[in-house]
C-alpha atoms as a PDB file:
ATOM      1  CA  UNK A   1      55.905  29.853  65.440  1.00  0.00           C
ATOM      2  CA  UNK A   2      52.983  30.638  67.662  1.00  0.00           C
ATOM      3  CA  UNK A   3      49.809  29.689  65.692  1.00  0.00           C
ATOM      4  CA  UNK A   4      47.549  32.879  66.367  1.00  0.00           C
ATOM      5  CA  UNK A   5      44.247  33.987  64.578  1.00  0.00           C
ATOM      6  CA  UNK A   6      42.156  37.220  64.231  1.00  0.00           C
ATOM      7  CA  UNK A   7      38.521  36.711  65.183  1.00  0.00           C
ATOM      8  CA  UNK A   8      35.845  38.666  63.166  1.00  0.00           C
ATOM      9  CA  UNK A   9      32.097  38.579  64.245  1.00  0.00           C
ATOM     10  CA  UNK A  10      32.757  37.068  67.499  1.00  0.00           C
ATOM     11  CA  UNK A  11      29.408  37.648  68.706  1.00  0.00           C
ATOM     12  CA  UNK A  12      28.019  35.565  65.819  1.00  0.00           C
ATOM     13  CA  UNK A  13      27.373  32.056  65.826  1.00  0.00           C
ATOM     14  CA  UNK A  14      30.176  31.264  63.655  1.00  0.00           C
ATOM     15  CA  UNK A  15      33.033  33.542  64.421  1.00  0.00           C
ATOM     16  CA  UNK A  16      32.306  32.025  68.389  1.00  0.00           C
ATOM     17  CA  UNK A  17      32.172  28.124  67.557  1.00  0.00           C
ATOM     18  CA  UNK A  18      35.565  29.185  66.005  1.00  0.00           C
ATOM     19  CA  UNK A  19      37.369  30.933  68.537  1.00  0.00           C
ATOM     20  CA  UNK A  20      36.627  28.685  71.017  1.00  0.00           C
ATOM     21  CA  UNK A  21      37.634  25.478  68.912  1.00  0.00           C
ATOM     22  CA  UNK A  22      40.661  26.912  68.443  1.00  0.00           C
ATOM     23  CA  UNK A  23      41.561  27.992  71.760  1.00  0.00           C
ATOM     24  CA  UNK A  24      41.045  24.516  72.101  1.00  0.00           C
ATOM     25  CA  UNK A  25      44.071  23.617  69.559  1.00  0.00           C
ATOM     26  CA  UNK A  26      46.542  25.677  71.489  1.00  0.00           C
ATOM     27  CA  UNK A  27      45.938  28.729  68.994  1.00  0.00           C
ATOM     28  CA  UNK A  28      46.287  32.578  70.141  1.00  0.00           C
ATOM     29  CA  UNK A  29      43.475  34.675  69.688  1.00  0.00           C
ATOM     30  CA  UNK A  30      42.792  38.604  68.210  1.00  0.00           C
ATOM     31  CA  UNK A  31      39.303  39.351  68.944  1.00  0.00           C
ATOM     32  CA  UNK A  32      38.062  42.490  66.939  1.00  0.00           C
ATOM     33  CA  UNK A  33      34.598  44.283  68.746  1.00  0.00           C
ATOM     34  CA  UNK A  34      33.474  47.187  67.843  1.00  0.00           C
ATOM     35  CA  UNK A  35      31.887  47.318  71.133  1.00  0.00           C
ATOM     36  CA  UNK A  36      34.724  46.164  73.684  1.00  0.00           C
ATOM     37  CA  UNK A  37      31.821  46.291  76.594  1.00  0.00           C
ATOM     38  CA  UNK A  38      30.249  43.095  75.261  1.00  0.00           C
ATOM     39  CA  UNK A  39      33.174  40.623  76.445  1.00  0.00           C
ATOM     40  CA  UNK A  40      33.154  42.219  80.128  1.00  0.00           C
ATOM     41  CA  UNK A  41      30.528  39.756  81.354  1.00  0.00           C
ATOM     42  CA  UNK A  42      31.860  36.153  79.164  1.00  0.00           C
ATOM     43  CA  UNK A  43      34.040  33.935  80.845  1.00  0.00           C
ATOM     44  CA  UNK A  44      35.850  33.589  77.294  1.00  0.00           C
ATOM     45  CA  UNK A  45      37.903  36.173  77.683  1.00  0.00           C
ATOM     46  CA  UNK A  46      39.656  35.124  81.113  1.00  0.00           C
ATOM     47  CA  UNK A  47      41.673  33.070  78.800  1.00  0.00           C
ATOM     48  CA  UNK A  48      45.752  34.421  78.446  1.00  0.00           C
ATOM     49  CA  UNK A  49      45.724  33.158  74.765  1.00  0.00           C
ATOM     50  CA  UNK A  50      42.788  35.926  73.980  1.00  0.00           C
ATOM     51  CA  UNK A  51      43.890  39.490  73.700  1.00  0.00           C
ATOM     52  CA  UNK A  52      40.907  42.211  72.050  1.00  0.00           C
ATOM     53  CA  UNK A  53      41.135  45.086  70.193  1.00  0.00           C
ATOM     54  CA  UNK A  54      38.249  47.396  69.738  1.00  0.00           C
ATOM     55  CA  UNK A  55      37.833  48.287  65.885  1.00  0.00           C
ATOM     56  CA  UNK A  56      35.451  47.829  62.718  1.00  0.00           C
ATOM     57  CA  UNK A  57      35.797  45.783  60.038  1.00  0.00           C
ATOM     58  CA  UNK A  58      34.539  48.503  57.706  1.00  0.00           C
ATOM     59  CA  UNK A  59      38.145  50.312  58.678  1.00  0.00           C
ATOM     60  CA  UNK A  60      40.885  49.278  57.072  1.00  0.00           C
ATOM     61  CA  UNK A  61      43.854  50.123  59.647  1.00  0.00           C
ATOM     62  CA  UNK A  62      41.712  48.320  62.336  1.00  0.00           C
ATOM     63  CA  UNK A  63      42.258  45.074  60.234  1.00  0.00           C
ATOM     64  CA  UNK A  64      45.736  45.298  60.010  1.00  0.00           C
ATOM     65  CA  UNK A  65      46.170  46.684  63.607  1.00  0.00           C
ATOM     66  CA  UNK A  66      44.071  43.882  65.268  1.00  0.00           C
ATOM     67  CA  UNK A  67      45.217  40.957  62.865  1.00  0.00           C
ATOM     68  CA  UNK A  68      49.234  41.724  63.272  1.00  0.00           C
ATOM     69  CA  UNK A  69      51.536  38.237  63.503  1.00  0.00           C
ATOM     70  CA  UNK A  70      47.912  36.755  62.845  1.00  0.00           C
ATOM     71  CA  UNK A  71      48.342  33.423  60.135  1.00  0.00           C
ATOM     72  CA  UNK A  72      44.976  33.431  59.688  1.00  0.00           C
ATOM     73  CA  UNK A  73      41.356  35.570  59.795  1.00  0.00           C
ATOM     74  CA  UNK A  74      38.442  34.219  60.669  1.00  0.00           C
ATOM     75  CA  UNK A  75      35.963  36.336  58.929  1.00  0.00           C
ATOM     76  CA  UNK A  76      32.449  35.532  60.541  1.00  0.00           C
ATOM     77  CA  UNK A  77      31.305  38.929  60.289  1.00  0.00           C
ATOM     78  CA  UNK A  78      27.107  38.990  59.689  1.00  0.00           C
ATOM     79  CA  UNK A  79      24.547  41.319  59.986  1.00  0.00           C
ATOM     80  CA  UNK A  80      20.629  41.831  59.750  1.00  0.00           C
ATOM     81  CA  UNK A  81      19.473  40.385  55.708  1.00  0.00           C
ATOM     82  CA  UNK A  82      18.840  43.736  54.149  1.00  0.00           C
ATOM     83  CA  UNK A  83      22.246  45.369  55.072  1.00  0.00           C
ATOM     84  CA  UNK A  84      23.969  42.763  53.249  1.00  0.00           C
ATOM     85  CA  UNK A  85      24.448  44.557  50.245  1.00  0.00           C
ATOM     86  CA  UNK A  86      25.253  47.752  51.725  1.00  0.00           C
ATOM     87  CA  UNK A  87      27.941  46.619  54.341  1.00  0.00           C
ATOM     88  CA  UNK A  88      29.274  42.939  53.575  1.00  0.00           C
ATOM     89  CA  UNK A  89      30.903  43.656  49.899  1.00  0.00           C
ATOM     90  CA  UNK A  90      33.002  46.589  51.459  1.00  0.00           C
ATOM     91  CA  UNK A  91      33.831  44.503  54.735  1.00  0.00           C
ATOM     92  CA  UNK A  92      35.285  41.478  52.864  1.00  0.00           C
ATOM     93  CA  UNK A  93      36.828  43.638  50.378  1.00  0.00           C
ATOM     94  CA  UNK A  94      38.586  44.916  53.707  1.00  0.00           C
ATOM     95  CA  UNK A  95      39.244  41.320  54.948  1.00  0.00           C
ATOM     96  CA  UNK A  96      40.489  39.918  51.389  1.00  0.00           C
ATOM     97  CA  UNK A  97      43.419  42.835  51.379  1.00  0.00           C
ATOM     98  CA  UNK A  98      44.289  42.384  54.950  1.00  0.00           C
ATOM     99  CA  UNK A  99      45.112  39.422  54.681  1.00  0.00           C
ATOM    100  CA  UNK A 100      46.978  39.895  51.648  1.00  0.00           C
ATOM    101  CA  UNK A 101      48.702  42.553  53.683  1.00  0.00           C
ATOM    102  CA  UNK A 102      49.423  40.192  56.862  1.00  0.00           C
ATOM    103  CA  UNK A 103      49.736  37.568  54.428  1.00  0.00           C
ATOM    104  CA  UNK A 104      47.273  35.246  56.214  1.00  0.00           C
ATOM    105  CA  UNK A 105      44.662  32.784  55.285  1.00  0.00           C
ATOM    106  CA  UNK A 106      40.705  33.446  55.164  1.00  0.00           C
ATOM    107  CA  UNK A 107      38.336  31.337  56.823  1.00  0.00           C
ATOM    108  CA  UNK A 108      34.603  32.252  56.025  1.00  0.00           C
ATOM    109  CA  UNK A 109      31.461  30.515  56.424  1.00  0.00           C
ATOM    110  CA  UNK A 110      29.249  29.522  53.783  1.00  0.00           C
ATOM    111  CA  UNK A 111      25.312  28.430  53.602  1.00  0.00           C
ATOM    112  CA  UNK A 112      22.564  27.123  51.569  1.00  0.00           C
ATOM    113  CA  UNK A 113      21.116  30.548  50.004  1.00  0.00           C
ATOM    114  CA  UNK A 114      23.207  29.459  46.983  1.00  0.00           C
ATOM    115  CA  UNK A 115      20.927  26.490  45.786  1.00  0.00           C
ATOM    116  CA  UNK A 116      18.230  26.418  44.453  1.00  0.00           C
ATOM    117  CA  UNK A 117      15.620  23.625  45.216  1.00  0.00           C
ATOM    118  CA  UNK A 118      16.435  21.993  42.053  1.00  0.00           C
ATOM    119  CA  UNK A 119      19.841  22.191  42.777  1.00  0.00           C
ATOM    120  CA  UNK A 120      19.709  19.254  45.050  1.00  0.00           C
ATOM    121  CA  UNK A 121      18.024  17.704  47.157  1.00  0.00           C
ATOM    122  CA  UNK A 122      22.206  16.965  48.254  1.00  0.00           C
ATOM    123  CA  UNK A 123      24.384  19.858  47.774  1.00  0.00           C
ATOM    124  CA  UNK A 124      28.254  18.666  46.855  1.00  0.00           C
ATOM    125  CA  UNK A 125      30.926  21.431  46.334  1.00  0.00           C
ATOM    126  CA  UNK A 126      30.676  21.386  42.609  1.00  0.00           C
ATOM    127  CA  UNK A 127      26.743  20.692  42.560  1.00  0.00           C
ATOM    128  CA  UNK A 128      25.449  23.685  40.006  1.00  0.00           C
ATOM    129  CA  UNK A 129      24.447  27.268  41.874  1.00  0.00           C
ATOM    130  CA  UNK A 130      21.218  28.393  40.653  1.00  0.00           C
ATOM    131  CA  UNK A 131      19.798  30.607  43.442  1.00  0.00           C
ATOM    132  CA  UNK A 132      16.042  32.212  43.041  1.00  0.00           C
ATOM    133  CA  UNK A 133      16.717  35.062  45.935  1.00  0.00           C
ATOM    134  CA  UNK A 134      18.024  37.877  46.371  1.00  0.00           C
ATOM    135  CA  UNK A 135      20.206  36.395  49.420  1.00  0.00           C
ATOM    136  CA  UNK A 136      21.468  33.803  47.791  1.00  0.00           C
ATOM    137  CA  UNK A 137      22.684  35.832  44.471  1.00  0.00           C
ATOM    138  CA  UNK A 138      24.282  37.889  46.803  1.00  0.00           C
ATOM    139  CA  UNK A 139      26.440  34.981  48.459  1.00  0.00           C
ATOM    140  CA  UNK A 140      27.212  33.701  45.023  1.00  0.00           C
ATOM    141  CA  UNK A 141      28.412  36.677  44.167  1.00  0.00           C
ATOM    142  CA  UNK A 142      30.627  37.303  47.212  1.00  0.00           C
ATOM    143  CA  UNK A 143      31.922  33.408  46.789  1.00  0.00           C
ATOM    144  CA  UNK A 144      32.443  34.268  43.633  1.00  0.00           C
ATOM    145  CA  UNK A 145      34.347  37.606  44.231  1.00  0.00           C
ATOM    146  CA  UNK A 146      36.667  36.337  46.793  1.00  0.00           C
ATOM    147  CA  UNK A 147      37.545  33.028  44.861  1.00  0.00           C
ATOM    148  CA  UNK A 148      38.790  35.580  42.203  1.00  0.00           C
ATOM    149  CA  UNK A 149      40.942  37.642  44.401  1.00  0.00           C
ATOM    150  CA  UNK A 150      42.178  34.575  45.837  1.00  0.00           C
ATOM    151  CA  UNK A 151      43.510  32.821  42.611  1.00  0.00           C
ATOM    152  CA  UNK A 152      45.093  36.490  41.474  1.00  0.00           C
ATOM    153  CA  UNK A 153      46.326  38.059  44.801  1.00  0.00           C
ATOM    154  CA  UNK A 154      47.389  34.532  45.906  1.00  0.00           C
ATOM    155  CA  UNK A 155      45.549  34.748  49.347  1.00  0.00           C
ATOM    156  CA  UNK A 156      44.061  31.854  50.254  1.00  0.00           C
ATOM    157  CA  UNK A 157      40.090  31.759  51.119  1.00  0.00           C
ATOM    158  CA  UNK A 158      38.432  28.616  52.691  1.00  0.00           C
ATOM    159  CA  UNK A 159      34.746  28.167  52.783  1.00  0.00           C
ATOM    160  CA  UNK A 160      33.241  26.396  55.190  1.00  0.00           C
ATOM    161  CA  UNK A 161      29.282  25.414  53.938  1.00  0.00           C
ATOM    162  CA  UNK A 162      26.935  24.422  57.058  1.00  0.00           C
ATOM    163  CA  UNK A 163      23.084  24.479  57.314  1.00  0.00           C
ATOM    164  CA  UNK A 164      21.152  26.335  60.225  1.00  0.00           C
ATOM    165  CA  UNK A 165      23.453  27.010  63.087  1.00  0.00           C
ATOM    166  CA  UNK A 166      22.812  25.604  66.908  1.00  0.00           C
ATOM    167  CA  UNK A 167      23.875  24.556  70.339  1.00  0.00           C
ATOM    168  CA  UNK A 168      24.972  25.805  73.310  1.00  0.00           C
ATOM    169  CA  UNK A 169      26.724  28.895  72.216  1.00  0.00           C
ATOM    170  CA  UNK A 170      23.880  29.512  69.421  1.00  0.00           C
ATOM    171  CA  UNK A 171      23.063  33.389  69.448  1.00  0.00           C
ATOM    172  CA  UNK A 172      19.721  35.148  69.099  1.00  0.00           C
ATOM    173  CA  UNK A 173      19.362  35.267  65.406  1.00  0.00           C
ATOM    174  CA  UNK A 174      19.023  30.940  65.558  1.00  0.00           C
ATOM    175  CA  UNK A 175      16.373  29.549  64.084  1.00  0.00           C
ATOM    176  CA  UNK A 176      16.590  26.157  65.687  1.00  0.00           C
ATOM    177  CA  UNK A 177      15.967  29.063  68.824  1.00  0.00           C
ATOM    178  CA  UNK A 178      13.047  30.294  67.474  1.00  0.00           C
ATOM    179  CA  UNK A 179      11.423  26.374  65.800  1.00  0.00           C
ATOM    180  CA  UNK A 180      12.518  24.701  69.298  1.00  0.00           C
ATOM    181  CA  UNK A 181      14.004  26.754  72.116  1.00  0.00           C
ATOM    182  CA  UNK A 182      11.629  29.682  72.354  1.00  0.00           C
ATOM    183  CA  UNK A 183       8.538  26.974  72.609  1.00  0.00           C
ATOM    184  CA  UNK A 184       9.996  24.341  74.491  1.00  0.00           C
ATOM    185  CA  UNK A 185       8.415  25.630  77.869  1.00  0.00           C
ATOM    186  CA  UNK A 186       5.513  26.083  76.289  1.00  0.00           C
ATOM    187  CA  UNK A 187       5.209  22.030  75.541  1.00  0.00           C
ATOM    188  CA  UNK A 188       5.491  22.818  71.571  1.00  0.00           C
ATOM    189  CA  UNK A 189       7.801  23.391  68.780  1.00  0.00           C
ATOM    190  CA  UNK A 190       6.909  25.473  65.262  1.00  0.00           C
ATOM    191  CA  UNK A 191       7.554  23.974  61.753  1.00  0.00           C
ATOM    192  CA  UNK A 192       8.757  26.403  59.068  1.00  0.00           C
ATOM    193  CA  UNK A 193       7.246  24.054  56.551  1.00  0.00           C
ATOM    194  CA  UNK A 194       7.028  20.354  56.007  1.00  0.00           C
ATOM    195  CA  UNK A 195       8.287  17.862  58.636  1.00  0.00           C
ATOM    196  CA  UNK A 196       9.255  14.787  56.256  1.00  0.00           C
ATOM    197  CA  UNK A 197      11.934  16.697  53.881  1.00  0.00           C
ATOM    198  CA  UNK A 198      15.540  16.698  55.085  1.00  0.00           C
ATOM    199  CA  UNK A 199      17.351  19.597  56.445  1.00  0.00           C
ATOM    200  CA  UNK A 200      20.726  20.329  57.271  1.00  0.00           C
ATOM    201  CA  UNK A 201      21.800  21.223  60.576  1.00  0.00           C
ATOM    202  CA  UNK A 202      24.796  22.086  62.072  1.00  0.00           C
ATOM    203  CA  UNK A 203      25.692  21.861  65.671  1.00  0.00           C
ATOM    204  CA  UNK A 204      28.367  25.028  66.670  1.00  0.00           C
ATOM    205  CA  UNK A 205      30.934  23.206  68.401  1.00  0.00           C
ATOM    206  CA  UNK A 206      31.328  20.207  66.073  1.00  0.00           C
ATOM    207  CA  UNK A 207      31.523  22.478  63.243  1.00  0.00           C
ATOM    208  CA  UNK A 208      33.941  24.526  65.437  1.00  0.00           C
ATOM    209  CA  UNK A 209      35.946  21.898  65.066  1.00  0.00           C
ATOM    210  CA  UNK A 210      35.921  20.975  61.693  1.00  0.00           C
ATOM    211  CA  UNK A 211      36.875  24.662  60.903  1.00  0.00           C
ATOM    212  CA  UNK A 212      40.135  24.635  63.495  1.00  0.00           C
ATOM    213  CA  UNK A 213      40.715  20.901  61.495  1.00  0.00           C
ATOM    214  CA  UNK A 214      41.158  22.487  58.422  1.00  0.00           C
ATOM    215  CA  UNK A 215      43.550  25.397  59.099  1.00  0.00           C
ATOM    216  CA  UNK A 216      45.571  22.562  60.523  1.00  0.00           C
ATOM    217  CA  UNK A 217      45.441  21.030  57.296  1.00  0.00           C
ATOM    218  CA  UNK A 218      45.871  24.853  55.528  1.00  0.00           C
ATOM    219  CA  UNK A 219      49.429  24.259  54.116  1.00  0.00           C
ATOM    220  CA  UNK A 220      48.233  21.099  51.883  1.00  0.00           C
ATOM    221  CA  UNK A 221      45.051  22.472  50.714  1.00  0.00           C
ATOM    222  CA  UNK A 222      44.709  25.229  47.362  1.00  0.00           C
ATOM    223  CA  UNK A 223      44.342  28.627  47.530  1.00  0.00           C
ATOM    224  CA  UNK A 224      40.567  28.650  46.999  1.00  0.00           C
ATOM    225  CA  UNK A 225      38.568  25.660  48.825  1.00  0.00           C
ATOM    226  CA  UNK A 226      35.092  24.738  49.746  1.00  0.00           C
ATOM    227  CA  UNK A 227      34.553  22.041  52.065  1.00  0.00           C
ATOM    228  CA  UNK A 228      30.555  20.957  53.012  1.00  0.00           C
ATOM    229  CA  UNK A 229      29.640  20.150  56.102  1.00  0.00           C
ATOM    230  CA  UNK A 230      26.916  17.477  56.438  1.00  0.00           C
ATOM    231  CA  UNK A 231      25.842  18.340  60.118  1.00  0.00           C
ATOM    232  CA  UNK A 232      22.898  16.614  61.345  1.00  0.00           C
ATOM    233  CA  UNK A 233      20.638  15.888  58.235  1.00  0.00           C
ATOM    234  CA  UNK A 234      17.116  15.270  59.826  1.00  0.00           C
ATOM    235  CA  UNK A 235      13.798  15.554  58.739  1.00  0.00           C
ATOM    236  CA  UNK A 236      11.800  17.899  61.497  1.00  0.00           C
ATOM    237  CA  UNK A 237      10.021  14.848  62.318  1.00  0.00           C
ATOM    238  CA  UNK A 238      13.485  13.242  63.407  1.00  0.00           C
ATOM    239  CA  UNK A 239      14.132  16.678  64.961  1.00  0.00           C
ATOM    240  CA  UNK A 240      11.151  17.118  67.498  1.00  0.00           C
ATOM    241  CA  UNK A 241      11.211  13.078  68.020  1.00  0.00           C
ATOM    242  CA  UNK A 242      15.049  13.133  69.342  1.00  0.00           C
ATOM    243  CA  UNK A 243      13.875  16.396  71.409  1.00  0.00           C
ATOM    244  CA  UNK A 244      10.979  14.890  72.656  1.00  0.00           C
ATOM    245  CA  UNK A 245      13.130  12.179  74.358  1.00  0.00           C
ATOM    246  CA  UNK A 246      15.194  14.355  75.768  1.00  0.00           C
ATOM    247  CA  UNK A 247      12.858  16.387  77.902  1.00  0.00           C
ATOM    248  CA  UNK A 248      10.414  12.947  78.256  1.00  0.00           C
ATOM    249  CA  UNK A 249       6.894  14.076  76.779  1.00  0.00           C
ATOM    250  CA  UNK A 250       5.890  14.663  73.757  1.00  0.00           C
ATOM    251  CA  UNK A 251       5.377  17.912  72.466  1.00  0.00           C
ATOM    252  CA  UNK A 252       2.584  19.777  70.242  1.00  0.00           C
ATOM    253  CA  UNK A 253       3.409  21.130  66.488  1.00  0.00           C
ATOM    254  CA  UNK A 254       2.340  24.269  65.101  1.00  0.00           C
ATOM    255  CA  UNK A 255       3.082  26.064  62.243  1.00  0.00           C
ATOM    256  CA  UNK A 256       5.792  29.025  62.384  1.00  0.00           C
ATOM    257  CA  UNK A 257       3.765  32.567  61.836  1.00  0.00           C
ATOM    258  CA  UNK A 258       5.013  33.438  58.537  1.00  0.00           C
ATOM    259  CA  UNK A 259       1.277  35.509  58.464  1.00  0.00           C
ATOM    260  CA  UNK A 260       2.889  37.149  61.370  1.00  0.00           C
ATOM    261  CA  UNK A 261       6.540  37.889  59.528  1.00  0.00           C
ATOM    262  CA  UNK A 262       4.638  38.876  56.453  1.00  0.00           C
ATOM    263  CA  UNK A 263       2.208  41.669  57.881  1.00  0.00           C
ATOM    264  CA  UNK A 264       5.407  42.920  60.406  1.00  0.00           C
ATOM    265  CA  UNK A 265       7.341  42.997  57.003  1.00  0.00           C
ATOM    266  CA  UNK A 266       5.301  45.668  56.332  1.00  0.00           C
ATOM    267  CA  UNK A 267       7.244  47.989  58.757  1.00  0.00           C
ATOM    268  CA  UNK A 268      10.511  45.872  58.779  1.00  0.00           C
ATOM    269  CA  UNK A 269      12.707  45.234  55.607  1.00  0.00           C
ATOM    270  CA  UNK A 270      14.536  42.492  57.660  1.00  0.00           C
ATOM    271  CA  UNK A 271      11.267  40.794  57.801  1.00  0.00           C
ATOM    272  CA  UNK A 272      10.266  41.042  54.019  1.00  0.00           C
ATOM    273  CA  UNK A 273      14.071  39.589  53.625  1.00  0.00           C
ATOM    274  CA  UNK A 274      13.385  36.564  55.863  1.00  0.00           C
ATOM    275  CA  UNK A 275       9.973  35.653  54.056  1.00  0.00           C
ATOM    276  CA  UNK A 276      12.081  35.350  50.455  1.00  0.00           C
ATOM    277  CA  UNK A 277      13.581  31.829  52.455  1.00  0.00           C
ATOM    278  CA  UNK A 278      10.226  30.514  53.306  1.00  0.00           C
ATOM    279  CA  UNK A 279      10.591  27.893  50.498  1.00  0.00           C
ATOM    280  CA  UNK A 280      13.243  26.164  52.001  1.00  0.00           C
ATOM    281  CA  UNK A 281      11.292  24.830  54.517  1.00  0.00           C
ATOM    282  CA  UNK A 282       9.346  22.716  52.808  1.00  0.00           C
ATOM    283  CA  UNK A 283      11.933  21.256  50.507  1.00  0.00           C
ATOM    284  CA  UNK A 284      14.580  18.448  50.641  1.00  0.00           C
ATOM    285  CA  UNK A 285      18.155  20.143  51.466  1.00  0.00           C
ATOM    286  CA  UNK A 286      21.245  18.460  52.670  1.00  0.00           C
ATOM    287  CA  UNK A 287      24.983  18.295  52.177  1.00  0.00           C
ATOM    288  CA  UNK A 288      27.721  15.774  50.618  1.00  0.00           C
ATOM    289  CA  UNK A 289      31.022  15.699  52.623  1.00  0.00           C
ATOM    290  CA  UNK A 290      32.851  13.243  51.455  1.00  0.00           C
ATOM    291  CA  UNK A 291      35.585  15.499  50.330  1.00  0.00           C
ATOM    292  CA  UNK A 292      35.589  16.750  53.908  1.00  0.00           C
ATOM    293  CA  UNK A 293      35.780  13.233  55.201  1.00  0.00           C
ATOM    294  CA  UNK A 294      38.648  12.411  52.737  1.00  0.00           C
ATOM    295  CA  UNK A 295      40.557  15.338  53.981  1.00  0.00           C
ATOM    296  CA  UNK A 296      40.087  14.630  58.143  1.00  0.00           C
ATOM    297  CA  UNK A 297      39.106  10.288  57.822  1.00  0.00           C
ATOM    298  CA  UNK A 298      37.164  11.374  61.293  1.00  0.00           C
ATOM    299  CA  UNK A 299      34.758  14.620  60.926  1.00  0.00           C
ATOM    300  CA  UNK A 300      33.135  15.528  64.459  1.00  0.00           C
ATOM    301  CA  UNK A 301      29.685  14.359  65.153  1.00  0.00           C
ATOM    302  CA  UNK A 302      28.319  15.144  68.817  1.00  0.00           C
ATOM    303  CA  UNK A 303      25.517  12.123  69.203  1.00  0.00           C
ATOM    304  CA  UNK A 304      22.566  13.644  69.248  1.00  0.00           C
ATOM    305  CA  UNK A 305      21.114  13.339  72.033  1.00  0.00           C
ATOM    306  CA  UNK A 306      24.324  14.981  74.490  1.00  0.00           C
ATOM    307  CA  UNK A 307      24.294  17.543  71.712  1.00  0.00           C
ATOM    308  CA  UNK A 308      20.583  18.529  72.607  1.00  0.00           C
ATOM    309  CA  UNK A 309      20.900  17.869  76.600  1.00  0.00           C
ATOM    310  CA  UNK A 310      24.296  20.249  76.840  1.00  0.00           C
ATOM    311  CA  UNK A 311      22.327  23.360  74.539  1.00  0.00           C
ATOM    312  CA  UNK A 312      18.715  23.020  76.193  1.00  0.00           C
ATOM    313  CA  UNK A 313      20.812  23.884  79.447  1.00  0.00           C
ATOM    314  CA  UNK A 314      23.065  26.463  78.415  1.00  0.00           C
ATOM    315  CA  UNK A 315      20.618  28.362  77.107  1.00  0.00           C
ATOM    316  CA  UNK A 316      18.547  27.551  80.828  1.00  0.00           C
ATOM    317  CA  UNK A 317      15.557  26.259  79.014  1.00  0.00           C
ATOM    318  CA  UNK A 318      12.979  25.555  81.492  1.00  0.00           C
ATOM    319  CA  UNK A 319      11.081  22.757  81.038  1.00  0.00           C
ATOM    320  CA  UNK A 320       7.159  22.221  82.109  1.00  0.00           C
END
């Protein structure tokens, strides 16, 4: 049978590294948009093995239209922080009974917003959830709610956890875009918070990768799974020292304008969202993945420094 895949939130960072690692495996590709116009000008969709369907996920009948003879959905649908609550509990309750429908499996990506600081500082699948914002109730919740229907409805969900996405493919909402990219031709980088504390990073097309790994693997694994991602775990320090070799000069540090996001959050309730995360700059946060290991002996790990050279020029960072 041909192994073929719906794509959800393909202009996200997630629902991308996806596709394209699974192109990669020989897989056949539905890619829902609800605005068709924004694949006429990426190379992406030259490929044979990709055919799109304009739709919403908020529709029902799009779902099933779009993910026919599909095995599995890749549900990396994400929008701006405050319409989470609004839009994402109807959109998964949409994804959760189409695939029930098509009979497929759910791959969705999961973050940090669970934990709490005390939580860690190293986050393992079954490491307690005690999350202090309103983000990361939210995701709790929605792991929570889609574990359920999974073990009753017999659909099976994985959850793929990563820390703050990046690399060559990395859209505008990255933060390693605004920390590194955005001030790299301005000899300088921002730090969010301390620069000696782990943090976990994940580069898009390793973690591609481990995602198109693990719906090989689909048939072996439970109906509910969370695998963690360990990424690359770096202080900031090791961050801005590893980029600092790669463009040959070293490069001032400033501190990110969270005076700035706090008096625009004023006018903008995506900005008062983004200042609830401020904390988790400053604190120690980074994953176990040793049941992720155990599952693929090998998990992808782009050295560094290619990693860094290949995004800095797809993203045609110029360089002082």
């Amino acid at each position: 049978m041909q192994k073929k895949a719906l794509i959800l939130g393909f202009t996200g960072n997630f629902g991308r590294a996806q596709a394209e690692a699974l192109l990669n495996d020989g897989w056949q590709l539905n890619i829902m948009l609800r605005n068709p116009k924004k694949a006429e000008d990426d190379a992406l969709f030259d490929n044979t093995n990709i055919s799109l369907f304009k739709g919403d996920a908020m529709v029902f009948d799009d779902l099933l239209l779009a993910g026919q003879d599909c095995q599995v959905i890749v549900h990396g649908v994400n929008m701006a922080y405050d319409l989470w609550p609004n839009l994402m509990p109807k959109i998964t309750d949409n994804v959760l009974n189409a695939a029930k429908n098509l009979n497929a499996s759910i791959l969705f990506p999961g973050n940090i917003y669970n934990f709490a600081a005390e939580d860690g500082p190293i986050y393992h699948e079954q490491s307690p959830q005690n999350p202090t914002t309103k983000k990361g109730k939210f995701r709790k919740q929605l792991e929570q709610d889609m574990a359920h229907f999974a073990q009753t409805q017999g659909v099976q969900v994985i959850i793929l956890r990563a820390g703050d996405y990046w690399g060559p493919k990395s859209s505008e909402s990255s933060f390693f875009k605004y920390l590194i990219m955005d001030n790299l031709p301005k000899g300088k980088v921002w730090l969010a918070g301390r620069d000696d504390v782990k943090h976990a990073w994940a580069y898009l097309p390793d973690l591609g990768a481990v995602g198109a790994a693990l719906l090989a693997k689909r048939e072996s694994l439970n109906l509910f799974e969370i695998f963690h991602f360990k990424g690359n775990d770096l202080t900031m320090d090791e961050m801005i020292m590893a980029v600092e070799a790669v463009v040959g000069k070293p490069l001032k540090r400033s501190g990110f304008p969270w005076l700035f996001i706090r008096l625009m959050g004023v006018f903008n309730k995506g900005m008062r969202e983004m200042l609830e995360l401020r904390f988790m700059g400053s604190v120690a946060q980074s994953f176990n993945q040793d049941k992720l290991t155990s599952l693929l002996d090998e998990v992808p790990n782009t050295p560094l420094e290619g990693a860094l050279k290949a995004t800095f020029k797809a993203h045609h960072i110029v360089l002082k």
